[in-house]
C-alpha atoms as a PDB file:
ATOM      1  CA  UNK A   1     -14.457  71.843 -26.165  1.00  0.00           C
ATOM      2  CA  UNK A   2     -11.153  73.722 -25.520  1.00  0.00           C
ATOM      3  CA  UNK A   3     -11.542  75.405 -28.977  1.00  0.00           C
ATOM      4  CA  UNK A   4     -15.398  76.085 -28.479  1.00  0.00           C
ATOM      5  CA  UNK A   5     -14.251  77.983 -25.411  1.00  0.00           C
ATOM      6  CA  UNK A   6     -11.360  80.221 -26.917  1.00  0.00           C
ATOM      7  CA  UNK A   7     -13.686  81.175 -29.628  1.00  0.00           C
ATOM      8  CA  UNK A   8     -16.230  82.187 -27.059  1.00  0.00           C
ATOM      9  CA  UNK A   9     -14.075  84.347 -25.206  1.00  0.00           C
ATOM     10  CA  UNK A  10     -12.559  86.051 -28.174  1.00  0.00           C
ATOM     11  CA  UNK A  11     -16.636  86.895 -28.790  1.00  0.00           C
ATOM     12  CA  UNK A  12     -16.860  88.366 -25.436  1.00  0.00           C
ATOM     13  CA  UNK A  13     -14.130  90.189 -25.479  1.00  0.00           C
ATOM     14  CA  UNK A  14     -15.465  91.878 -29.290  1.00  0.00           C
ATOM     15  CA  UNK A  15     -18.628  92.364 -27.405  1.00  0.00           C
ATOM     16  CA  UNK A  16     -17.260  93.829 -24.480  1.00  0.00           C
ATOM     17  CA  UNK A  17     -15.062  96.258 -26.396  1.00  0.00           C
ATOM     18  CA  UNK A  18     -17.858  97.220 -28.539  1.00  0.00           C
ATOM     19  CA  UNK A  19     -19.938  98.065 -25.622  1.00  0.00           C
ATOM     20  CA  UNK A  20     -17.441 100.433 -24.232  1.00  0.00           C
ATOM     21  CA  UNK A  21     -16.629 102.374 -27.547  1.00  0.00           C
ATOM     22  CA  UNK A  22     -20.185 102.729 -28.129  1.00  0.00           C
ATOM     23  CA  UNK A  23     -20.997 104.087 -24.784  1.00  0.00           C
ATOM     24  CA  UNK A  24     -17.632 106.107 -25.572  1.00  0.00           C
ATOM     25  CA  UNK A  25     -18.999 107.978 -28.946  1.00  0.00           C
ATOM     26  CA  UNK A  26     -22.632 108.787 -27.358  1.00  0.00           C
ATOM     27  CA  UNK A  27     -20.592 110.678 -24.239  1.00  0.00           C
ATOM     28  CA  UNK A  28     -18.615 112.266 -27.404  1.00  0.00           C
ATOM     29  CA  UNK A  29     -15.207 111.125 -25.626  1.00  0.00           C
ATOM     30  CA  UNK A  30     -12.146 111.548 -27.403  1.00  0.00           C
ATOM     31  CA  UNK A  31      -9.498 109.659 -25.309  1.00  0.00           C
ATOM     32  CA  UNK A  32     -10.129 106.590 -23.292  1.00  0.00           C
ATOM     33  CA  UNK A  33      -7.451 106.236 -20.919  1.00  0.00           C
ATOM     34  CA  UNK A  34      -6.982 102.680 -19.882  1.00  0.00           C
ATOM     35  CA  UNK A  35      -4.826 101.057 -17.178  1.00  0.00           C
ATOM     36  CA  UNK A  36      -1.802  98.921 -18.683  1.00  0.00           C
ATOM     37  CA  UNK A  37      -1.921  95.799 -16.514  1.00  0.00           C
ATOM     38  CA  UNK A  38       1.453  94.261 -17.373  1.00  0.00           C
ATOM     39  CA  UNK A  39       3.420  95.457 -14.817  1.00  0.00           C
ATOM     40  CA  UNK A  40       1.211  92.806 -12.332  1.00  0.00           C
ATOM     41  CA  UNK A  41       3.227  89.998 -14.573  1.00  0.00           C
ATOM     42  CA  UNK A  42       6.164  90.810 -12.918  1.00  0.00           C
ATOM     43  CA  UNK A  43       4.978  90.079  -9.194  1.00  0.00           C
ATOM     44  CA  UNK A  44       4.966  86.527  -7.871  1.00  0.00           C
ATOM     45  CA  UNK A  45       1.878  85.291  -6.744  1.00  0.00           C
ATOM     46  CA  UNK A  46       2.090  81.711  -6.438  1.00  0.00           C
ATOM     47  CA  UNK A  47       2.152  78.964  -8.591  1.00  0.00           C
ATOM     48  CA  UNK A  48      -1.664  78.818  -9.851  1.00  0.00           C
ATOM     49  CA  UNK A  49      -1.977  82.350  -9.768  1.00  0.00           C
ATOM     50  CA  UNK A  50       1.343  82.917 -12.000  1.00  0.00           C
ATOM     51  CA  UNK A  51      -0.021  80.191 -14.339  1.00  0.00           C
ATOM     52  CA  UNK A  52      -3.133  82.133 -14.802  1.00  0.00           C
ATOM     53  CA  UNK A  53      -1.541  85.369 -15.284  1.00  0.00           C
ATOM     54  CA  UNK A  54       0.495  84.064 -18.011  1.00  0.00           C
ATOM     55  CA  UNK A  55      -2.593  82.710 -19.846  1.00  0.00           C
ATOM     56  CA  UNK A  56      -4.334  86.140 -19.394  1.00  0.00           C
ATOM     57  CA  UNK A  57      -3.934  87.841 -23.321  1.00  0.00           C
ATOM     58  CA  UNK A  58      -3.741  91.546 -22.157  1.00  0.00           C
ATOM     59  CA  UNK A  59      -2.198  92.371 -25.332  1.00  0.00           C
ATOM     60  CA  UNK A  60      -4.704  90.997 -27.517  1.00  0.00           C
ATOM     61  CA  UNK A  61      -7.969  92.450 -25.219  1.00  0.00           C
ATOM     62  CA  UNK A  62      -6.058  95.829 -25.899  1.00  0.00           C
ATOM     63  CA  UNK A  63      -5.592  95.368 -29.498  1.00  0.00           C
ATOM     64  CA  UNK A  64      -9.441  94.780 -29.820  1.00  0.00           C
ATOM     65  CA  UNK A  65     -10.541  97.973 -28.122  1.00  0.00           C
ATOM     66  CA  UNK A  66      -7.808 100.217 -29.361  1.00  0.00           C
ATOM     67  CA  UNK A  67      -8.807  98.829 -32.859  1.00  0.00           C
ATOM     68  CA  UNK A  68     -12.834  99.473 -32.125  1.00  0.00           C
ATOM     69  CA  UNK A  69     -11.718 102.681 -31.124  1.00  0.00           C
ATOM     70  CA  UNK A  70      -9.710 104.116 -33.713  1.00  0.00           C
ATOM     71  CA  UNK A  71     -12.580 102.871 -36.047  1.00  0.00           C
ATOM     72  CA  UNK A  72     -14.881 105.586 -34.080  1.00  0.00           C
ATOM     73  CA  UNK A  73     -12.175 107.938 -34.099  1.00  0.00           C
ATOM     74  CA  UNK A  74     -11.691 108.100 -30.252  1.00  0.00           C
ATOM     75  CA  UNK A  75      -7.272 107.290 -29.278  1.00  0.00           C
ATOM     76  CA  UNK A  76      -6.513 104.560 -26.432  1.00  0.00           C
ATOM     77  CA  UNK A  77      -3.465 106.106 -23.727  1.00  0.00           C
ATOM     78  CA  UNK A  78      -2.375 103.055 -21.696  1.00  0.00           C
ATOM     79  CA  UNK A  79      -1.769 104.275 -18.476  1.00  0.00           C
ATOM     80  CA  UNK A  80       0.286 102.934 -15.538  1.00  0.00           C
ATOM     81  CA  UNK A  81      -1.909 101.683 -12.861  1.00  0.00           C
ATOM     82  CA  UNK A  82       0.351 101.569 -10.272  1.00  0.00           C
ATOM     83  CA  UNK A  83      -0.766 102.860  -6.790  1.00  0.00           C
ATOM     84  CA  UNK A  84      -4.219 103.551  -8.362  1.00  0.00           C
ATOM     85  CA  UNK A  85      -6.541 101.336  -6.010  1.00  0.00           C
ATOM     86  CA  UNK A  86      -4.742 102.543  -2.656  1.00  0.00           C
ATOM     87  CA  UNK A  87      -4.080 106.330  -3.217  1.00  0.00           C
ATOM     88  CA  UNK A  88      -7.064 108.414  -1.392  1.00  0.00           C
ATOM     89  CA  UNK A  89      -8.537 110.824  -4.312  1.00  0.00           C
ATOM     90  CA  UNK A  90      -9.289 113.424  -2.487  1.00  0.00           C
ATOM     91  CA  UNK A  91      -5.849 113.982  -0.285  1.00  0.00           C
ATOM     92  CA  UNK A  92      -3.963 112.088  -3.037  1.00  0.00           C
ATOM     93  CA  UNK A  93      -1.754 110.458  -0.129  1.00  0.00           C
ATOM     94  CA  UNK A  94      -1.019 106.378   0.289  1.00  0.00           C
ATOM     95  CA  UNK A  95      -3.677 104.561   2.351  1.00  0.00           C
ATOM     96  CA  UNK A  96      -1.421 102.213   3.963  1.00  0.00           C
ATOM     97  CA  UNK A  97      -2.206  98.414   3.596  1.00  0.00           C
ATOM     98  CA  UNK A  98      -5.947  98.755   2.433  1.00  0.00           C
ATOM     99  CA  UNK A  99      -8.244  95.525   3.083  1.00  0.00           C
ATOM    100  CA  UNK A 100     -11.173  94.283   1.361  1.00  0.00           C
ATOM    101  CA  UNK A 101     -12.811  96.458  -1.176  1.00  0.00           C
ATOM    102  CA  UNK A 102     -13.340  99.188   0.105  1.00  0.00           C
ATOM    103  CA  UNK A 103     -10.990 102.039   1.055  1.00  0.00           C
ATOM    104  CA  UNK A 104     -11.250 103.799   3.611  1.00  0.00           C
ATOM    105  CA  UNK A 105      -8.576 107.147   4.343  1.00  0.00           C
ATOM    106  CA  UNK A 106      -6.964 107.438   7.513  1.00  0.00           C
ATOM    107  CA  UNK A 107      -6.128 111.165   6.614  1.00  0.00           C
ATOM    108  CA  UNK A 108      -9.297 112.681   5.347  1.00  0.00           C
ATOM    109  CA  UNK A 109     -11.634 109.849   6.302  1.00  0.00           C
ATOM    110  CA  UNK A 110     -13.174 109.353   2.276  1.00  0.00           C
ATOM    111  CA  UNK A 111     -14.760 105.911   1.914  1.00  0.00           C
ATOM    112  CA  UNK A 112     -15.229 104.402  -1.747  1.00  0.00           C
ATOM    113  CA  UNK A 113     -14.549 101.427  -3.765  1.00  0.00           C
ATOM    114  CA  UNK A 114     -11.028 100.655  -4.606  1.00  0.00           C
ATOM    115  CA  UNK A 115     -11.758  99.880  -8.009  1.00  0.00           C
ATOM    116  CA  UNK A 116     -13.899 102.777  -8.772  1.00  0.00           C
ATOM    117  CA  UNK A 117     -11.204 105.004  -7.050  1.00  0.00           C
ATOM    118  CA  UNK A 118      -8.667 103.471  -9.276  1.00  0.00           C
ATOM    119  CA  UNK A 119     -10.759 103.882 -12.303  1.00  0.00           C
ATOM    120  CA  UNK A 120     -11.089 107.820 -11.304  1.00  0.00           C
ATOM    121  CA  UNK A 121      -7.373 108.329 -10.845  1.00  0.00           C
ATOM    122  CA  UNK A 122      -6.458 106.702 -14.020  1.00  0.00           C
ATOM    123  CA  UNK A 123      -9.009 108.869 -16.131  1.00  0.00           C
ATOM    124  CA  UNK A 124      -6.350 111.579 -14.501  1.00  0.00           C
ATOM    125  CA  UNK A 125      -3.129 110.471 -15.452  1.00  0.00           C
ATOM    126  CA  UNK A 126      -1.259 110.691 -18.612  1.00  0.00           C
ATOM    127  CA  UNK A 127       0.171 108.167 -20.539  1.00  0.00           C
ATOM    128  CA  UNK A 128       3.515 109.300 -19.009  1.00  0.00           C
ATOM    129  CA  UNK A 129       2.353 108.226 -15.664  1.00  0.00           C
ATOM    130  CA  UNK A 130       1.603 111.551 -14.083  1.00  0.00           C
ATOM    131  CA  UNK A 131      -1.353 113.324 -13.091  1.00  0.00           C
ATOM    132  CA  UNK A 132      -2.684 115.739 -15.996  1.00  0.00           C
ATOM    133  CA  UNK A 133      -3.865 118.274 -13.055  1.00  0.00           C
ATOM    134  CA  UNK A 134      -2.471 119.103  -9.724  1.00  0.00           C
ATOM    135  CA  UNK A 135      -6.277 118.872  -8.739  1.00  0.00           C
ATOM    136  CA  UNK A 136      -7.728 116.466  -6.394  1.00  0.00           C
ATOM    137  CA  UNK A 137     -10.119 114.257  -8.105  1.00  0.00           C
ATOM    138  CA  UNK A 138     -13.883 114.787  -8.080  1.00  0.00           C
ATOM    139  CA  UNK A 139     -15.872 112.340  -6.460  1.00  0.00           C
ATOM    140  CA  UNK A 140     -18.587 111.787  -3.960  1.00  0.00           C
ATOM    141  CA  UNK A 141     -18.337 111.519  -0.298  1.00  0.00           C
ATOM    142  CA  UNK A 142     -18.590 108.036  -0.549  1.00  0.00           C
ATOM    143  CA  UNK A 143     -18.683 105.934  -3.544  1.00  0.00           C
ATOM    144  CA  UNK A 144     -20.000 102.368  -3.697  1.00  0.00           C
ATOM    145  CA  UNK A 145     -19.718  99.460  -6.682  1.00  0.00           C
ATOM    146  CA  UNK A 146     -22.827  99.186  -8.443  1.00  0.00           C
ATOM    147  CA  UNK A 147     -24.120  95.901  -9.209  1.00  0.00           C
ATOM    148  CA  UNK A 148     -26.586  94.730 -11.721  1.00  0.00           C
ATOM    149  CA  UNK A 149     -27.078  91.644 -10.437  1.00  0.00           C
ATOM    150  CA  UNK A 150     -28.984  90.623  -7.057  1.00  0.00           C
ATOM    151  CA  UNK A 151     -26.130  89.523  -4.069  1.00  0.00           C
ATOM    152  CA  UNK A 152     -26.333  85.639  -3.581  1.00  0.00           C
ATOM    153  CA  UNK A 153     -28.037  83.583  -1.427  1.00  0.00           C
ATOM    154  CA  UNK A 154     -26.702  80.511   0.238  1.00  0.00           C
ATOM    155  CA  UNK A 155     -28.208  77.386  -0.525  1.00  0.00           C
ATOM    156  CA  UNK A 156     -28.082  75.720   2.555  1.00  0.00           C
ATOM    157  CA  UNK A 157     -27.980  77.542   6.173  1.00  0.00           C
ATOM    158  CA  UNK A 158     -24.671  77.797   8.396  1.00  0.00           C
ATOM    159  CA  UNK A 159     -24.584  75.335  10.848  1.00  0.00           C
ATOM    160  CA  UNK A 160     -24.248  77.869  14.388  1.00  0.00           C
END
């Protein structure tokens, strides 16, 4: 069963990186930038959490897109993602202690999803760490996480 399941995963993660290199070449890009989560091995999280970080192969999910992409001719930059899901895109200043999902600026008052905010700031930075503009990034007023699947039900109601 345990071997079933590796081998399963190891397909979804070919799939997965095919997927995104193919929907690379038809918007012609030529770099993918893509966050380098290793430096979240070094926190402390707690002793299930730490277990499953361990277990998590970054290295070899990396090694099967940058090798999908070099095939299609298209170079992988890891980036560092620190600070990326709580620095405000369009004043490019730390929203202090952001909660839930969503992130909301104190300064400027932008709204969007932290991990679409991330994923704009990182398509910014350089494999160095910095930003490759001093320009804010581009997005819209507010940005929210699109889902293709419908939100859940529960199965049984609340008791009030």
């Amino acid at each position: 069963m345990e071997g079933r399941h590796r081998r399963r995963v190891r397909q979804a993660q070919h799939e997965a990186a095919r997927e995104v290199v193919s929907w690379a070449v038809e918007q012609r890009v030529g770099v993918l930038r893509v966050g380098n989560p290793r430096g979240v091995l070094d926190l402390d999280a707690g002793r299930r959490h730490n277990l499953r970080l361990r277990q998590w192969q970054i290295g070899r999910l990396m090694q099967v897109l940058t090798d999908k992409a070099v095939q299609a001719g298209i170079t992988v930059d890891p980036v560092n993602e620190r600070g990326t899901s709580s620095t405000c895109p369009a004043c490019l200043r730390r929203v202090p202690k952001p909660r839930g999902r969503t992130l909301s600026c104190p300064h400027c008052q932008f709204t969007g999803h932290r991990d679409l905010i991330a994923a704009a700031i990182i398509a910014t930075r350089t494999p160095g760490g910095g930003p490759t503009t001093p320009a804010v990034v581009v997005l819209p007023k507010v940005v929210t996480h699109r889902r293709d699947w419908p939100t859940p039900t529960r199965c049984r109601p609340v008791p009030a």
